[in-house]
N, C-alpha and C. Protein backbone atom coordinates (compact mmCIF):
# COMPACT_ATOMS: atom_id res chain seq x y z
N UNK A 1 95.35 222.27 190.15
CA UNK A 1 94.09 221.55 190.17
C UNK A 1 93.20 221.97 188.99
N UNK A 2 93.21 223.05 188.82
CA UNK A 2 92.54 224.31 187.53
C UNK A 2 92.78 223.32 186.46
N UNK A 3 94.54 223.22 186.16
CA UNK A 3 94.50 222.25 184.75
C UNK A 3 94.54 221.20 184.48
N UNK A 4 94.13 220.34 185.79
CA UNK A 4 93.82 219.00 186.24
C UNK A 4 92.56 218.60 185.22
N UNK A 5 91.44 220.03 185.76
CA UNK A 5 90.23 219.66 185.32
C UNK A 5 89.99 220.02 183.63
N UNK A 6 91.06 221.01 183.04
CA UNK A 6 90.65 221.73 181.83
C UNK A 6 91.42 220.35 181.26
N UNK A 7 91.98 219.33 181.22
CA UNK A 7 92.62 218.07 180.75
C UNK A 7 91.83 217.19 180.43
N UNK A 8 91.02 217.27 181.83
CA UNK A 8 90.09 216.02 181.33
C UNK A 8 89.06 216.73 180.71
N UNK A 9 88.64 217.98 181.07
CA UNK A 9 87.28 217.91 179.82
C UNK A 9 87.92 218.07 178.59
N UNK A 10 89.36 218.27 178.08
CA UNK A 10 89.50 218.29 176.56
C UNK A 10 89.77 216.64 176.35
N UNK A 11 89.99 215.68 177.16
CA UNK A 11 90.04 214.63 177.06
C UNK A 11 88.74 213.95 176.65
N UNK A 12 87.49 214.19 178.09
CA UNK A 12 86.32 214.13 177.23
C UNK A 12 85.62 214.57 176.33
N UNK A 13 86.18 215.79 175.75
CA UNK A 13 85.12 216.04 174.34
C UNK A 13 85.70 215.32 173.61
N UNK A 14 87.19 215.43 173.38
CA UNK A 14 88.06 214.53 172.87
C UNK A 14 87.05 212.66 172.35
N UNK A 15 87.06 212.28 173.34
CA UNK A 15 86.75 210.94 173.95
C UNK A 15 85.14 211.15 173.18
N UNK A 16 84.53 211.81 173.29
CA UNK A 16 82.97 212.35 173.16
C UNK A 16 83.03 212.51 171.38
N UNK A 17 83.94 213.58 171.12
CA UNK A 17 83.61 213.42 169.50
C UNK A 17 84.42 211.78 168.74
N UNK A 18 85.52 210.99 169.38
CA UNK A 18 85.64 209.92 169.22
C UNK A 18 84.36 208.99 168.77
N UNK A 19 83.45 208.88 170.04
CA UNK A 19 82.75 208.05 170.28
C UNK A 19 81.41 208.50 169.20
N UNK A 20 81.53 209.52 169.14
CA UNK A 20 80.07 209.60 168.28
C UNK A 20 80.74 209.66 166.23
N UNK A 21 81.70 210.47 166.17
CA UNK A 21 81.55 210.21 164.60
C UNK A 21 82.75 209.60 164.07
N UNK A 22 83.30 208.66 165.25
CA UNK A 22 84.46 207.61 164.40
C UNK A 22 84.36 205.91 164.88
N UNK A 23 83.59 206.08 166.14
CA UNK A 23 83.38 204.57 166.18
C UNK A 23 82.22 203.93 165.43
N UNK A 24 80.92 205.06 165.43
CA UNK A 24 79.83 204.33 164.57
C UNK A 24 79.60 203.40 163.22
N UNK A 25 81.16 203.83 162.63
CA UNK A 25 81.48 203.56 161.18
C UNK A 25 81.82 202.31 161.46
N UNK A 26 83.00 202.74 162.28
CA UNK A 26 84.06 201.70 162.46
C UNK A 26 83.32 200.39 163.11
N UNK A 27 82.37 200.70 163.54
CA UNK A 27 81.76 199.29 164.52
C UNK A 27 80.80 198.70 163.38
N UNK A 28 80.16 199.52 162.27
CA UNK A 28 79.28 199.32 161.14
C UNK A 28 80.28 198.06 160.81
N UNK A 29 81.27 198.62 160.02
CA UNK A 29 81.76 197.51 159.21
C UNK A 29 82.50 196.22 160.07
N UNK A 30 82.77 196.34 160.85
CA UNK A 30 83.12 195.13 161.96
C UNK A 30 82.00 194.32 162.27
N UNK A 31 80.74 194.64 162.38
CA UNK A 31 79.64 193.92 162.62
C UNK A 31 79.08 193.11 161.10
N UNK A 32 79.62 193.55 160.09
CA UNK A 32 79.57 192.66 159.02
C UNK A 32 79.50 191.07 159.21
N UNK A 33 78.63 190.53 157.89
CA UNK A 33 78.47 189.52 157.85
C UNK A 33 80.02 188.89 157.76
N UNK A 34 80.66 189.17 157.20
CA UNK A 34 81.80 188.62 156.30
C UNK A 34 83.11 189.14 157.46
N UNK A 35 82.90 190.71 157.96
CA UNK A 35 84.07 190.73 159.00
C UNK A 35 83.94 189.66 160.40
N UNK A 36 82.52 189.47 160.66
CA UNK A 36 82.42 188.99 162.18
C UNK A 36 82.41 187.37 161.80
N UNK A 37 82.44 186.69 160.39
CA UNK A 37 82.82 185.47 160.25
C UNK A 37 84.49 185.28 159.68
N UNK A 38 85.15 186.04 159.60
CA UNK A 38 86.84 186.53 159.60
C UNK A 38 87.32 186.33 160.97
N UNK A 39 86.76 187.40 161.80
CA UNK A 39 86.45 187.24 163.02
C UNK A 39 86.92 186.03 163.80
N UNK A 40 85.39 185.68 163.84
CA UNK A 40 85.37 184.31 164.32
C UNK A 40 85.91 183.15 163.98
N UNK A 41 86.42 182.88 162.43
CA UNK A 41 86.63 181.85 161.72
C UNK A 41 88.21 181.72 162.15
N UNK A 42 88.87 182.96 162.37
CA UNK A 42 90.46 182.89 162.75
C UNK A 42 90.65 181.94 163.96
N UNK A 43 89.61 181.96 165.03
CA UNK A 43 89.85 181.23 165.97
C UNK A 43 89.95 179.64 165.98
N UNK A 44 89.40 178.91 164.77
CA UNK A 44 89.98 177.82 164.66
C UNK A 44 91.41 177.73 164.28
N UNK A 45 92.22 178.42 163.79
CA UNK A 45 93.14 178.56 163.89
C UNK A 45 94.24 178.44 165.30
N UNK A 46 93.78 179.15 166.37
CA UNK A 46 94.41 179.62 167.39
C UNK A 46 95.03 178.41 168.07
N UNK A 47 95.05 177.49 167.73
CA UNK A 47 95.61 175.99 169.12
C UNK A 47 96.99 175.99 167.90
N UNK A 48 96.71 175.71 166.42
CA UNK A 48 98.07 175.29 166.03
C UNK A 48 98.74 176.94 165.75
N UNK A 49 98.38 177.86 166.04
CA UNK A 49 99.34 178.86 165.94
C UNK A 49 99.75 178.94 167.41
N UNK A 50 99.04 178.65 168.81
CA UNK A 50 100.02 178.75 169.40
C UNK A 50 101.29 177.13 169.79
N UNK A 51 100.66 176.11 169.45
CA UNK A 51 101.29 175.14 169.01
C UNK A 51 102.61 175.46 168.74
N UNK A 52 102.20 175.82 167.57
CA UNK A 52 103.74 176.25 166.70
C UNK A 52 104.46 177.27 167.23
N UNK A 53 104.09 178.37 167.71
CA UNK A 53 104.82 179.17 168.51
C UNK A 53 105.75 178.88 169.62
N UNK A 54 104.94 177.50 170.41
CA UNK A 54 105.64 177.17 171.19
C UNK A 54 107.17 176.41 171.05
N UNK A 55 107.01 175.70 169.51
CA UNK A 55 108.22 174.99 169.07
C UNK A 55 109.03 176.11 168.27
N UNK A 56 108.65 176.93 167.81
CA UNK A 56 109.55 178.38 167.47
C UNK A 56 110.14 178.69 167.97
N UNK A 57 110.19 178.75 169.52
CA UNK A 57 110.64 179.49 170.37
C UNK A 57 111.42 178.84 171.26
N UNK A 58 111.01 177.11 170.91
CA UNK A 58 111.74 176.32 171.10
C UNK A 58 112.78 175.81 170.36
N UNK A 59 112.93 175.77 169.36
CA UNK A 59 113.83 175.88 167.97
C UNK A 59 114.60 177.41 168.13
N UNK A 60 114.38 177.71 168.44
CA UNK A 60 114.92 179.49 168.52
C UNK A 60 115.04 180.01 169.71
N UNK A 61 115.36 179.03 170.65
CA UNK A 61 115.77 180.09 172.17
C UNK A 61 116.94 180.57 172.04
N UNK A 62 116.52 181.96 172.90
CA UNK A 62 117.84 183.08 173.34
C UNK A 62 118.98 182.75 173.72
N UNK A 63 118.70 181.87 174.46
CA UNK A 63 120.10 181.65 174.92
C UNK A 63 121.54 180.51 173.86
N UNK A 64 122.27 180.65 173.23
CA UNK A 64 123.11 180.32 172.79
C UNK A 64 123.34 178.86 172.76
N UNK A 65 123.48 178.68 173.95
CA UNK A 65 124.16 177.36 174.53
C UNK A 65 122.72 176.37 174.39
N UNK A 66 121.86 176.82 175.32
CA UNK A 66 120.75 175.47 174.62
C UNK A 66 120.08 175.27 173.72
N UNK A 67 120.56 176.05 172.83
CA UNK A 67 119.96 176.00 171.42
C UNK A 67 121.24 174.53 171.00
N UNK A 68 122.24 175.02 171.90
CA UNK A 68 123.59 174.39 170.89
C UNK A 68 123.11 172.58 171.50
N UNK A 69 122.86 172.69 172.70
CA UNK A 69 122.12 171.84 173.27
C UNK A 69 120.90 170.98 172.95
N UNK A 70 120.00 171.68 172.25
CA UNK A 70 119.16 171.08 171.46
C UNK A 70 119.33 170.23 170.26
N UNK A 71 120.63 170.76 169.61
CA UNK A 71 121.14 170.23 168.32
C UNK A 71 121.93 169.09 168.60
N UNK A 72 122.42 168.84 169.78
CA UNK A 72 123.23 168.18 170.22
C UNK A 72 122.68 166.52 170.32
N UNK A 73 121.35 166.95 171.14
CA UNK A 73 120.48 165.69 171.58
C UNK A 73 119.81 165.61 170.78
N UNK A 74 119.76 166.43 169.41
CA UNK A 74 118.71 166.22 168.11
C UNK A 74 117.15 166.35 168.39
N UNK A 75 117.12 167.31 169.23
CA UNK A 75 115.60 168.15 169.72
C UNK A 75 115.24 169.05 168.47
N UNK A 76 116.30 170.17 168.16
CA UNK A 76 116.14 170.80 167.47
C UNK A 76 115.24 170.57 165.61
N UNK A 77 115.68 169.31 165.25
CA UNK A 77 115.21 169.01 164.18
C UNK A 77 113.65 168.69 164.52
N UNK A 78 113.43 168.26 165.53
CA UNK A 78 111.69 167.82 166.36
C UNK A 78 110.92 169.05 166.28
N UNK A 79 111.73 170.31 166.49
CA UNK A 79 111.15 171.32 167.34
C UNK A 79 111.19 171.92 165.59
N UNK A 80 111.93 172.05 165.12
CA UNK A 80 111.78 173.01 163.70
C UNK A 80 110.76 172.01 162.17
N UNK A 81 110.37 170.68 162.47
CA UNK A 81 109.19 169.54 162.09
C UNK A 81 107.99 170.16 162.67
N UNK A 82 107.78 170.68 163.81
CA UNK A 82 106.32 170.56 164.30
C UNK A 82 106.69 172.15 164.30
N UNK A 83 107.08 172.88 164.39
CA UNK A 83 106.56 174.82 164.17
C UNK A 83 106.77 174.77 162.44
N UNK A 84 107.34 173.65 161.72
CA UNK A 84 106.57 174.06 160.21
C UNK A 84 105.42 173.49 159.50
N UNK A 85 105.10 172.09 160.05
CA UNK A 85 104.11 171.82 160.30
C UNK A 85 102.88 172.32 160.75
N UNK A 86 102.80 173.05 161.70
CA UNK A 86 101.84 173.56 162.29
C UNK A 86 101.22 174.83 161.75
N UNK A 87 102.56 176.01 161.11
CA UNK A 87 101.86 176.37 160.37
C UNK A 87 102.07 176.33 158.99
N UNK A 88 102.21 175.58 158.54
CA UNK A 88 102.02 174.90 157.02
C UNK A 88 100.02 174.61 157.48
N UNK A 89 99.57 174.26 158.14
CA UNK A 89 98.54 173.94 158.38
C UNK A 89 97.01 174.67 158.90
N UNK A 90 97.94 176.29 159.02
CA UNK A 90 96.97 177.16 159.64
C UNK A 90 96.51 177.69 158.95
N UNK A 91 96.53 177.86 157.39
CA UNK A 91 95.71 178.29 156.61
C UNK A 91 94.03 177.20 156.04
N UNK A 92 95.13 176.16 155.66
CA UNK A 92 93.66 174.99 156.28
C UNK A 92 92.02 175.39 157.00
N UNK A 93 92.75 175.30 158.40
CA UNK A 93 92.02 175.30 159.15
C UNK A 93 91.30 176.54 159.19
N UNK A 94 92.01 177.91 159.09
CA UNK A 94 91.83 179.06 158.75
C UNK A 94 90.51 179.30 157.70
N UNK A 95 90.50 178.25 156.27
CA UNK A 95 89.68 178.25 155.58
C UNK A 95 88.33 178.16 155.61
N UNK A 96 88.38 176.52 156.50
CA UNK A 96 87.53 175.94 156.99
C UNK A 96 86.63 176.80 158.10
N UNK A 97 87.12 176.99 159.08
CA UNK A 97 86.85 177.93 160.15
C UNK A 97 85.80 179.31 159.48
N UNK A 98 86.67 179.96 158.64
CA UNK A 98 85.56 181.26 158.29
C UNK A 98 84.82 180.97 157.24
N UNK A 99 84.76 179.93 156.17
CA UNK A 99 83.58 179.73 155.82
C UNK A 99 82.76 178.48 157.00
N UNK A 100 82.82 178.16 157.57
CA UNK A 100 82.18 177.36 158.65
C UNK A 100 81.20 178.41 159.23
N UNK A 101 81.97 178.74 160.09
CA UNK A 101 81.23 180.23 160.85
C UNK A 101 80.47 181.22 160.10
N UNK A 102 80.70 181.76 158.71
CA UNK A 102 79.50 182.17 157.64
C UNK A 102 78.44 181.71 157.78
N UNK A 103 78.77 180.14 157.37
CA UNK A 103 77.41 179.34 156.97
C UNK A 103 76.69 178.92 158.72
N UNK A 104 77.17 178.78 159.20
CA UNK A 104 76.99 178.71 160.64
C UNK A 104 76.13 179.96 161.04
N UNK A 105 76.44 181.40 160.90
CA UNK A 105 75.57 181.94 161.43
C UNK A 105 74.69 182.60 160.17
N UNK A 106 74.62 182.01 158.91
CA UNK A 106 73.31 182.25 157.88
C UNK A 106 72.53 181.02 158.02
N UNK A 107 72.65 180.20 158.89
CA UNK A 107 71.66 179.21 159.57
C UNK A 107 71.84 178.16 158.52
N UNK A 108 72.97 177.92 157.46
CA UNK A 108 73.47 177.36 156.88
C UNK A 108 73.94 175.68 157.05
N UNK A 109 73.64 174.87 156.73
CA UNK A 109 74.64 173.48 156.35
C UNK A 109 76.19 173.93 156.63
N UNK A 110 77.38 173.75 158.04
CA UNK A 110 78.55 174.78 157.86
C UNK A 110 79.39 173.66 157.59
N UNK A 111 79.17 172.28 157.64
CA UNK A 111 80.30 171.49 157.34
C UNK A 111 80.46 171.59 155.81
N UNK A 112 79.39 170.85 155.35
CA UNK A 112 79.53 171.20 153.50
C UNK A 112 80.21 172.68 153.24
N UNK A 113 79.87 173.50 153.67
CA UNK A 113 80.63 174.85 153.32
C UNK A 113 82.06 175.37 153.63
N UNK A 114 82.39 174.57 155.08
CA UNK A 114 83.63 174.74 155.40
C UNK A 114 84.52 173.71 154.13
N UNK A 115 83.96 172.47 153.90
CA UNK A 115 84.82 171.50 152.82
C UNK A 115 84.79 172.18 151.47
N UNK A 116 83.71 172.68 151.30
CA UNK A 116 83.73 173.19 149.80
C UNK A 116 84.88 174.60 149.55
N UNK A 117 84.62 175.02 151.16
CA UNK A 117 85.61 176.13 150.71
C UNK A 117 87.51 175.81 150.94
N UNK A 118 87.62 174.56 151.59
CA UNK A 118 88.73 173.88 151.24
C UNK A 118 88.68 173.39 150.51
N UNK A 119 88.19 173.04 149.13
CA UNK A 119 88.36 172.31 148.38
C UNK A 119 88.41 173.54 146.86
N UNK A 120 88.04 174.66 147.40
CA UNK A 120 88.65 175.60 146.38
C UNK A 120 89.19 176.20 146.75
N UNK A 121 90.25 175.93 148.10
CA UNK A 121 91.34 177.03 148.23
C UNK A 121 92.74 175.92 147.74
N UNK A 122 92.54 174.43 147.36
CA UNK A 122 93.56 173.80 147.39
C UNK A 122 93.29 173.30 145.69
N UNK A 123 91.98 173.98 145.02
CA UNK A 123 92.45 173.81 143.74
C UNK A 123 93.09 174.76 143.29
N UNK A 124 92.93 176.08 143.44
CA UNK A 124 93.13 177.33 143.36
C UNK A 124 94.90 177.16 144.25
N UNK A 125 95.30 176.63 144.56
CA UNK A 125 96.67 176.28 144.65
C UNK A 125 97.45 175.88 143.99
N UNK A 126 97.25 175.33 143.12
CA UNK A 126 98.01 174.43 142.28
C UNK A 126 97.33 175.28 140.32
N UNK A 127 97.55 176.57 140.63
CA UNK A 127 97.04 176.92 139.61
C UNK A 127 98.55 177.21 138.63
N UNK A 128 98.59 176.78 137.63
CA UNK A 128 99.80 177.50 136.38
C UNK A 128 99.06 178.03 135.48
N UNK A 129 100.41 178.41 134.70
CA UNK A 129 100.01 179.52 133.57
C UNK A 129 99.25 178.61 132.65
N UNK A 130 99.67 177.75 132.04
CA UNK A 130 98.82 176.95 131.39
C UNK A 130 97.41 175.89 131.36
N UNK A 131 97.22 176.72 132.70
CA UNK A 131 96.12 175.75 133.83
C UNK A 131 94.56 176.33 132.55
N UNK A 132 93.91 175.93 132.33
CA UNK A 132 92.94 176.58 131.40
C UNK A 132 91.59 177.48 132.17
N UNK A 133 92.21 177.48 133.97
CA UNK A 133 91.83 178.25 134.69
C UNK A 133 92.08 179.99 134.54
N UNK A 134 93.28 179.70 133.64
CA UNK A 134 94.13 181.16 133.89
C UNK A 134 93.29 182.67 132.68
N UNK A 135 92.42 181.37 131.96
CA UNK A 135 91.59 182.42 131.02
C UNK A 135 90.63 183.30 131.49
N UNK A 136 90.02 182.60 132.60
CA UNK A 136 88.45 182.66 133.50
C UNK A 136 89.25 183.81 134.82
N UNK A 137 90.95 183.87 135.18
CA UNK A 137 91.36 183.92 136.19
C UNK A 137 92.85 185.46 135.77
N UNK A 138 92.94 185.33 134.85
CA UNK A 138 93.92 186.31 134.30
C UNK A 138 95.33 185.60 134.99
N UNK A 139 96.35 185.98 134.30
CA UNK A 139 97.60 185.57 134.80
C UNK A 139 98.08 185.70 136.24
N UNK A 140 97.78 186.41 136.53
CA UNK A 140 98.18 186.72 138.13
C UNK A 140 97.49 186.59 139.04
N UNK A 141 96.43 185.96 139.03
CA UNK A 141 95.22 185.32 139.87
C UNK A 141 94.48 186.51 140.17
N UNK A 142 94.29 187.51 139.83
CA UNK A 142 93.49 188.62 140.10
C UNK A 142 92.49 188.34 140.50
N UNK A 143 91.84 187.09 139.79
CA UNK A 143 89.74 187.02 139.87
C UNK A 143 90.09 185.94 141.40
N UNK A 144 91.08 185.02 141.30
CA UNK A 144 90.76 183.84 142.39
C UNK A 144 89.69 183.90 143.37
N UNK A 145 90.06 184.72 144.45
CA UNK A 145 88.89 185.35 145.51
C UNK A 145 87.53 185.24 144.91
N UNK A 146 87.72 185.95 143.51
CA UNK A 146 85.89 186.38 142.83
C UNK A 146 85.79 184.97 142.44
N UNK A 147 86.23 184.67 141.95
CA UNK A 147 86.13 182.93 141.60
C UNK A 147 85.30 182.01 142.07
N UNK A 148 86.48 181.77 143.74
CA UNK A 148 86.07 181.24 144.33
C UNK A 148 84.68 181.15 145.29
N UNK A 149 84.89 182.47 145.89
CA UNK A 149 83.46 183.02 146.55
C UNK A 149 82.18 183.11 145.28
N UNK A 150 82.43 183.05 144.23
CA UNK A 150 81.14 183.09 143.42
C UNK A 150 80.33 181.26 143.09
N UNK A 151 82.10 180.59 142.71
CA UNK A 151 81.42 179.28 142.94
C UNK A 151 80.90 178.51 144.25
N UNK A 152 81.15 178.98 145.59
CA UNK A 152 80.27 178.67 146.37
C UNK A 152 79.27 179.49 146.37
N UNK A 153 79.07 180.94 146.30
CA UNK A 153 77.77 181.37 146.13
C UNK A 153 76.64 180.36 145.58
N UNK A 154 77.31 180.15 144.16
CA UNK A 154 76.08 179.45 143.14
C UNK A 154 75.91 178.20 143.53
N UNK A 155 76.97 177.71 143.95
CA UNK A 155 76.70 176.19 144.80
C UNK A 155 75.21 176.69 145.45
N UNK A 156 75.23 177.52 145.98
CA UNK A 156 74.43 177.55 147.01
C UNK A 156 73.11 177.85 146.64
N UNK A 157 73.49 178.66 145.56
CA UNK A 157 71.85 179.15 145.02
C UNK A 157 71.12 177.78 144.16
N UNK A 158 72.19 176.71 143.69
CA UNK A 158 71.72 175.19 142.68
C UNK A 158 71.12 174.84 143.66
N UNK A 159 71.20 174.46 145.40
CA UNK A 159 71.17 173.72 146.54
C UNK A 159 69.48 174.53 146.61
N UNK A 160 69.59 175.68 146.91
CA UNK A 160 68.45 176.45 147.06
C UNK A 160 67.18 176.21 146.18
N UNK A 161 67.28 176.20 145.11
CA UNK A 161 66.22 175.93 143.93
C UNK A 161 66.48 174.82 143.51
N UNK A 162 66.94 173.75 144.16
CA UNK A 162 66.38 172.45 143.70
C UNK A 162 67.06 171.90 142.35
N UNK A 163 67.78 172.30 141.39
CA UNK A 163 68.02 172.20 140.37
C UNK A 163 68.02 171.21 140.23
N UNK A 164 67.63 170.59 139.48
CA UNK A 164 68.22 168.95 138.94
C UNK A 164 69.29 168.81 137.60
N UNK A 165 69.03 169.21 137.00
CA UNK A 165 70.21 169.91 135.89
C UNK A 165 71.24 170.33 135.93
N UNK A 166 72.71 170.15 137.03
CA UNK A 166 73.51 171.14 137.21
C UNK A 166 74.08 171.18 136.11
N UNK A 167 74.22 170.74 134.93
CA UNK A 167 75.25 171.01 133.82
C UNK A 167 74.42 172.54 132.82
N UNK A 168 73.30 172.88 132.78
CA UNK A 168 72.90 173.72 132.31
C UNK A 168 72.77 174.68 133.07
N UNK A 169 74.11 175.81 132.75
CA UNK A 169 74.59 176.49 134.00
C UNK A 169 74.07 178.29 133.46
N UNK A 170 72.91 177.95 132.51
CA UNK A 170 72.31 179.26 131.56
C UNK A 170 71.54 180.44 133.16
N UNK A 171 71.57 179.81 133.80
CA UNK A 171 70.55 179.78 135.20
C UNK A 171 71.26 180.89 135.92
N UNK A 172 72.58 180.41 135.93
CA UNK A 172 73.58 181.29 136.62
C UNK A 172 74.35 182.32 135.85
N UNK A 173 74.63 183.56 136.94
CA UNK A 173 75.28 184.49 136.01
C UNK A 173 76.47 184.45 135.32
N UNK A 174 76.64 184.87 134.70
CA UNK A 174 78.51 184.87 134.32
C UNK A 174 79.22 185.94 134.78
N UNK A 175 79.78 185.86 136.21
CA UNK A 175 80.66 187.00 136.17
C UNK A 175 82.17 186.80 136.18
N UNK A 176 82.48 187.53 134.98
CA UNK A 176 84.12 187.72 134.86
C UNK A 176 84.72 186.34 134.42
N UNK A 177 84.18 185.72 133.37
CA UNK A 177 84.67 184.40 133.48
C UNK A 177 84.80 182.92 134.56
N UNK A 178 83.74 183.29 135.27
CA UNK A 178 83.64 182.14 136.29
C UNK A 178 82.76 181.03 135.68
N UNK A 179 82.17 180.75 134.66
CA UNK A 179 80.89 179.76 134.70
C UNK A 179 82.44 178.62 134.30
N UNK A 180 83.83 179.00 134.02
CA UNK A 180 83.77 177.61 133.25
C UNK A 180 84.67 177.09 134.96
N UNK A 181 85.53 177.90 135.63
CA UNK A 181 84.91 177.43 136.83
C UNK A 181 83.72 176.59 137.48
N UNK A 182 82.62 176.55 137.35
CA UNK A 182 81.67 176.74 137.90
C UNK A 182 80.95 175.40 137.84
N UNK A 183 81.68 175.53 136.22
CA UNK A 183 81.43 173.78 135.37
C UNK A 183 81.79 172.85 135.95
N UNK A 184 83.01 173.32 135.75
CA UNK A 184 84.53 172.52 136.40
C UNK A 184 83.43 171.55 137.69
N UNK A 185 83.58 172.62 138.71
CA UNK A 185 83.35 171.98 140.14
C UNK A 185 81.73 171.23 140.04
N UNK A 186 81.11 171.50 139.13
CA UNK A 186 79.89 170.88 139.22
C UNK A 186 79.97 169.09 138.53
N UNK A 187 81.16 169.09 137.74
CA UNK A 187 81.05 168.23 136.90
C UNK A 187 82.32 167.24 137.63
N UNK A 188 82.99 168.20 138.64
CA UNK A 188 83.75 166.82 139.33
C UNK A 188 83.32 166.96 140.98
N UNK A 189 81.95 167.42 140.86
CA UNK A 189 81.38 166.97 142.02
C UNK A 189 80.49 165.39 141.79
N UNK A 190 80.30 165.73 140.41
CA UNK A 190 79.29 163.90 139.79
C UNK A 190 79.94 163.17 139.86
């Protein structure tokens, strides 16, 4: 009974120095603007990931024979269409979702922000070496992320101050080669 009790109090100091100098941090940066819209933004995601899971597993059952069964009655090609589909599609939504939920809880416009930020995760897709992105972006997409998150930033700051001028982009900073980015999206937003 003696080391019943000497267990749990090394459990609770245990538990006690846990709680005071490793969760405080750890809950700091989780309560972030940017982690708790990660967060949240994944959950638009969640219907076609389990969607697709469900035809994964349907395309891929254990057992031998009704798999052989599936192929037979031509299920299988249905079932391996909609689990690549589905997530071929979860980054999408994924996009949309955590800049949505950003702008959503900075009391933000979240549809414009969720589109804008699909609309630079699918230019920023189709990037090559000879793309004249790759100057502003280095060969290996290193800046993309800074890129991208800077041209919606400034989107946001033109929206903010009214600009009427977006082509005189002297206003905004230059970091790392983003203004000709910056151009780009302003000039095939007209």
């Amino acid at each position: 009974m003696e080391m019943r009790q000497m267990a749990e109090q090394k459990q609770s100091s245990f538990g006690a120095f846990i709680n005071a100098k490793i969760l405080p941090p750890i809950m700091k940066f989780v309560n972030t603007k940017a982690i708790v819209a990660l967060k949240d933004g994944m959950v638009y995601a969640l219907p076609f990931i389990i969607i697709g899971s469900i035809f994964l597993i349907l395309n891929s059952f254990p057992i031998t024979a009704v798999q052989e069964w599936f192929k037979d009655i031509g299920w299988s090609v249905f079932f391996n269409q909609a689990y690549q589909t589905t997530f071929a599609i979860i980054s999408i939504w994924t996009v949309i979702g955590i800049a949505y939920v950003y702008a959503r809880n900075e009391k933000q416009e979240a549809l414009p922000c969720g589109l804008t930020a699909l609309s630079v995760f699918l230019l920023l897709q189709n990037l090559v070496v000879n793309s004249p992105l790759v100057s502003a972006m280095g060969k290996d997409g290193a800046g993309i992320t800074d890129a991208a998150g800077k041209v919606v930033y400034t989107g946001t700051q033109v929206a903010e101050q009214n600009r009427v001028d977006l082509f005189d982009l002297e206003f905004l900073p230059d970091h790392s080669g983003t203004r000709m980015v910056q151009r780009y999206w302003l000039v095939s937003l007209l």
